[in-house]
Protein backbone atom coordinates (compact mmCIF):
# COMPACT_ATOMS: atom_id res chain seq x y z
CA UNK A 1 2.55 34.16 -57.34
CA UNK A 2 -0.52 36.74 -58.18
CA UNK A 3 -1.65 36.63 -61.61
CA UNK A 4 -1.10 39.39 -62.96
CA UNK A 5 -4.94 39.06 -64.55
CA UNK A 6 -6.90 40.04 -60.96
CA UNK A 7 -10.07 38.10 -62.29
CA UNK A 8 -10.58 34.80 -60.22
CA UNK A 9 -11.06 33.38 -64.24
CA UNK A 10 -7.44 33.87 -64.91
CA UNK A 11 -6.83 30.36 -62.21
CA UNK A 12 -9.11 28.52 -64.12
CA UNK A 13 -6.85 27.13 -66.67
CA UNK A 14 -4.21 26.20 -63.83
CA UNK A 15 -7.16 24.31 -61.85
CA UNK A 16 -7.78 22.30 -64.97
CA UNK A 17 -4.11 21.75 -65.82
CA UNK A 18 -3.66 20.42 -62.17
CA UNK A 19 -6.59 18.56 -61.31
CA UNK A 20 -7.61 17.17 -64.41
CA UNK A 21 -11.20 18.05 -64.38
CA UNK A 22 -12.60 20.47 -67.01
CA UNK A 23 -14.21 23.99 -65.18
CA UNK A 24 -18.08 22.63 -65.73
CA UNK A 25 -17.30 19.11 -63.36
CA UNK A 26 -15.42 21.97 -60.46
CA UNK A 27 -18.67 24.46 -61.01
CA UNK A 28 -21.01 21.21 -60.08
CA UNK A 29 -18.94 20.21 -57.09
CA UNK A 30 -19.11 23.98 -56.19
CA UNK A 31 -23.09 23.30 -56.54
CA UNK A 32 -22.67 20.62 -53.83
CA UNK A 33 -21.23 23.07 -51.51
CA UNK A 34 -23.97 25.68 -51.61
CA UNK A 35 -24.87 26.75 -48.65
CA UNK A 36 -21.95 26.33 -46.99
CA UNK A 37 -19.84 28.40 -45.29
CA UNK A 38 -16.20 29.99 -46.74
CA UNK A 39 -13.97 27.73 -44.72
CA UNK A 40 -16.28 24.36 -45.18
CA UNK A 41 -15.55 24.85 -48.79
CA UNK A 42 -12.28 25.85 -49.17
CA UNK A 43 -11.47 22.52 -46.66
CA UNK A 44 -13.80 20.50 -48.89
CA UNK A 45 -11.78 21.08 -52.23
CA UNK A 46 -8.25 20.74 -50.18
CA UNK A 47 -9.12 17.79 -48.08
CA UNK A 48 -10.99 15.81 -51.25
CA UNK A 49 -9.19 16.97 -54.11
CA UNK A 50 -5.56 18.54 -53.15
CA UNK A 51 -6.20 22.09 -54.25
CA UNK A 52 -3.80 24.69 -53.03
CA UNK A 53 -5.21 28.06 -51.01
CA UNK A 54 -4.85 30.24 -54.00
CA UNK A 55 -6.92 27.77 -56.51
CA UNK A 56 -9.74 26.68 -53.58
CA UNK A 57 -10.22 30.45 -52.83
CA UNK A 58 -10.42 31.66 -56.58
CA UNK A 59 -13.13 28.96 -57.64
CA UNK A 60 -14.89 29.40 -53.84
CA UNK A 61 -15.25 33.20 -54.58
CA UNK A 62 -16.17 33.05 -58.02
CA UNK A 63 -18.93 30.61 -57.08
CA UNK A 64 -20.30 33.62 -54.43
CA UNK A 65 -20.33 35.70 -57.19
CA UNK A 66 -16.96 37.29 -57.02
CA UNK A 67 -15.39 37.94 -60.45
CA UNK A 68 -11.87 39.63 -59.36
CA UNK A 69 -9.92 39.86 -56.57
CA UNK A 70 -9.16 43.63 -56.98
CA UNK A 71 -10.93 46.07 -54.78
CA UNK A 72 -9.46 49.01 -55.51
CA UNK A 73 -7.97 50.51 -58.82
CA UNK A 74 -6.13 53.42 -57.32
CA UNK A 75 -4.72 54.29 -53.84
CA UNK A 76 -7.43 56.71 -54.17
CA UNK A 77 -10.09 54.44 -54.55
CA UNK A 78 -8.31 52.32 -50.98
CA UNK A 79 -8.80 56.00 -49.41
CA UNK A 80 -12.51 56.30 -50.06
CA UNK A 81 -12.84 52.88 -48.76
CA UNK A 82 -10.95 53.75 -44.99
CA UNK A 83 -11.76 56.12 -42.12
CA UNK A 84 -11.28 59.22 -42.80
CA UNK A 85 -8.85 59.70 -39.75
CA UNK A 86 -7.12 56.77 -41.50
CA UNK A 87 -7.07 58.08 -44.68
CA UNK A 88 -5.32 61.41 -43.60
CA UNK A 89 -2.78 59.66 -41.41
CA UNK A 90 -1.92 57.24 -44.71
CA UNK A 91 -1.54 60.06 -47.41
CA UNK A 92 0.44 61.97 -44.63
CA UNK A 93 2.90 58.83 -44.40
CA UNK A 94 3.14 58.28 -48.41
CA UNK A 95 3.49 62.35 -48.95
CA UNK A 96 6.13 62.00 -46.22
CA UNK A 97 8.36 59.06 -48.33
CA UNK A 98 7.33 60.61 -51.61
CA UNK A 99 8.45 64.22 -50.96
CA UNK A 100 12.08 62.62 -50.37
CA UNK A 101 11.94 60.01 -53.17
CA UNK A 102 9.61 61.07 -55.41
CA UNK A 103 10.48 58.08 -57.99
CA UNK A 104 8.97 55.61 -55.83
CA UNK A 105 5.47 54.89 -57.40
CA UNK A 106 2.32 53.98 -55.04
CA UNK A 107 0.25 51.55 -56.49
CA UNK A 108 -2.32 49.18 -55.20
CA UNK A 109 -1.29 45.71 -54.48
CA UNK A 110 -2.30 42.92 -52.46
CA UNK A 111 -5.56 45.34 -52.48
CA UNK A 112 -3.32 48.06 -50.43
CA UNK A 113 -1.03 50.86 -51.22
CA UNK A 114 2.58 49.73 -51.85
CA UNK A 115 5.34 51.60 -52.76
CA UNK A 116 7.15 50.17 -55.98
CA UNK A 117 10.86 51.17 -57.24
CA UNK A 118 10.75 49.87 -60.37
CA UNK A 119 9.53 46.10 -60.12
CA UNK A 120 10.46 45.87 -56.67
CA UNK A 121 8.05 46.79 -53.55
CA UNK A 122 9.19 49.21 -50.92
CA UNK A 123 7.17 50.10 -48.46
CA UNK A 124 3.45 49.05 -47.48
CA UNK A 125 0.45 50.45 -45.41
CA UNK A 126 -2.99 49.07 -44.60
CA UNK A 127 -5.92 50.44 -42.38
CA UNK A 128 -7.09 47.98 -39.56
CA UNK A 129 -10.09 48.44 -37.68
CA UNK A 130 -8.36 50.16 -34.57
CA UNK A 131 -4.66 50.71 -36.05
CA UNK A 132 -3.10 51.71 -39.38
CA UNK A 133 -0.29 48.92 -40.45
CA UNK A 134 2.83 50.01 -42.20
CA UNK A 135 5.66 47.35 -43.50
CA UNK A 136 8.85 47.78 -45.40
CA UNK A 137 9.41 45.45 -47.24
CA UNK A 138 12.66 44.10 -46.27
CA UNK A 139 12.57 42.64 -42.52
CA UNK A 140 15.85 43.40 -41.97
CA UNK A 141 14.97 46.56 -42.33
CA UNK A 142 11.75 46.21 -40.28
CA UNK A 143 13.98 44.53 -37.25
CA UNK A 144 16.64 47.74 -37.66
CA UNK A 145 14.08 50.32 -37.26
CA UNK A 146 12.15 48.26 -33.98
CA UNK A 147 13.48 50.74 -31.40
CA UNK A 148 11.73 53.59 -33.21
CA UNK A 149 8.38 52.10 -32.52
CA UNK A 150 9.15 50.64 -28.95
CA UNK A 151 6.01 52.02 -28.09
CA UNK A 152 3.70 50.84 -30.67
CA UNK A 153 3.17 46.74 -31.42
CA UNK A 154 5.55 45.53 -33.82
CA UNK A 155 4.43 42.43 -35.21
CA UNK A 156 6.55 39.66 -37.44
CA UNK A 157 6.05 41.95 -40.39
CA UNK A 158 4.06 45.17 -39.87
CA UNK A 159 4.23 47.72 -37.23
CA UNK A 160 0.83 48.59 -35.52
CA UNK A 161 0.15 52.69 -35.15
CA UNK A 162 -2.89 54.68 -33.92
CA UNK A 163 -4.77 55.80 -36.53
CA UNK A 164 -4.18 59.40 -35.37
CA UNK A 165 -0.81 58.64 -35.62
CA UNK A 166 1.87 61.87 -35.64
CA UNK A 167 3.84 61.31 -38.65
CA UNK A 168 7.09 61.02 -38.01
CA UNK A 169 8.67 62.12 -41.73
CA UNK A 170 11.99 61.81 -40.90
CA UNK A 171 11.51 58.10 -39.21
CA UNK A 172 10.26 56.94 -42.31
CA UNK A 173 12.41 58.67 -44.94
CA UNK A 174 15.05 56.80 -43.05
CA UNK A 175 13.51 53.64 -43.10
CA UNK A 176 12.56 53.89 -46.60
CA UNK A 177 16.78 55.01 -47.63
CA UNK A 178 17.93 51.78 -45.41
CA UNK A 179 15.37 49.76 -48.03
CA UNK A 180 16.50 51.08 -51.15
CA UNK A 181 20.47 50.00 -50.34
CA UNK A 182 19.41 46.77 -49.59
């Protein structure tokens, strides 16, 4: 689970808890590693000393030099960050949802706009390099709604569209209705 504190400081008391070493001896082992690249050290610390992905990647990162995991405070901030073709494609798709259920709040999670009905995520979108990726939530859903993308990639969880994608409104205001019954 995320902590709900984005800062890579909020694991730190968990790595202790778990591996029994206080954050100074981890920071020196981290020394060590300098120099190395992402994976070598993120393998070193779960091949030597059992950590999990989320723990090896917090303390890794902090030791580069990065304090949070958050990249963006506001879907606004995300849109700044993309293409702009992207960009106007992705507000098009959240107006879209939004205009029909306008309770659904977009938020940033994951470091990506999500759509949230009350604690529970709807609806997801993410700019690639070549493609925009949008995901309900549920993959039932996601498997239901296939055909309607037959000729874009649909992937285990996402569905791949061009980034000058025509927004198809009534698409996902269906998709997004067959998500909220679930």
């Amino acid at each position: 689970m995320v902590p709900k504190d984005p800062s890579r400081e909020a694991h730190f008391p968990s790595i202790e808890k778990k591996y029994g070493e206080p954050m100074k001896y981890w920071f020196a082992v981290m020394k060590k590693l300098d120099g190395k690249k992402y994976p070598e050290q993120i393998a070193h610390l779960r091949e030597n000393f059992g950590f999990s992905q989320a723990h090896a990647n917090a303390l890794v990162m902090f030791s580069r030099g990065s304090v949070s995991s958050r990249r963006h405070e506001t879907p606004a901030d995300y849109f700044k960050s993309i293409k702009p073709e992207q960009a106007k494609t992705m507000k098009k798709i959240f107006k879209a949802i939004q205009s029909k259920f306008p309770k659904l709040e977009l938020v940033i999670a994951w470091n990506q706009p999500m759509l949230k009905s009350g604690g529970e995520y709807i609806f997801g979108a993410s700019a690639a390099t070549n493609h925009i990726l949008i995901a309900p939530w549920d993959q039932q859903v996601l498997k239901e709604f296939t055909p309607h993308f037959a000729e874009y990639r649909v992937n285990k969880k996402t569905i791949a569209l061009p980034n000058d994608w025509p927004v198809d409104e009534k698409v996902l205001q269906k998709m997004i209705k067959a998500s909220i019954k679930k």
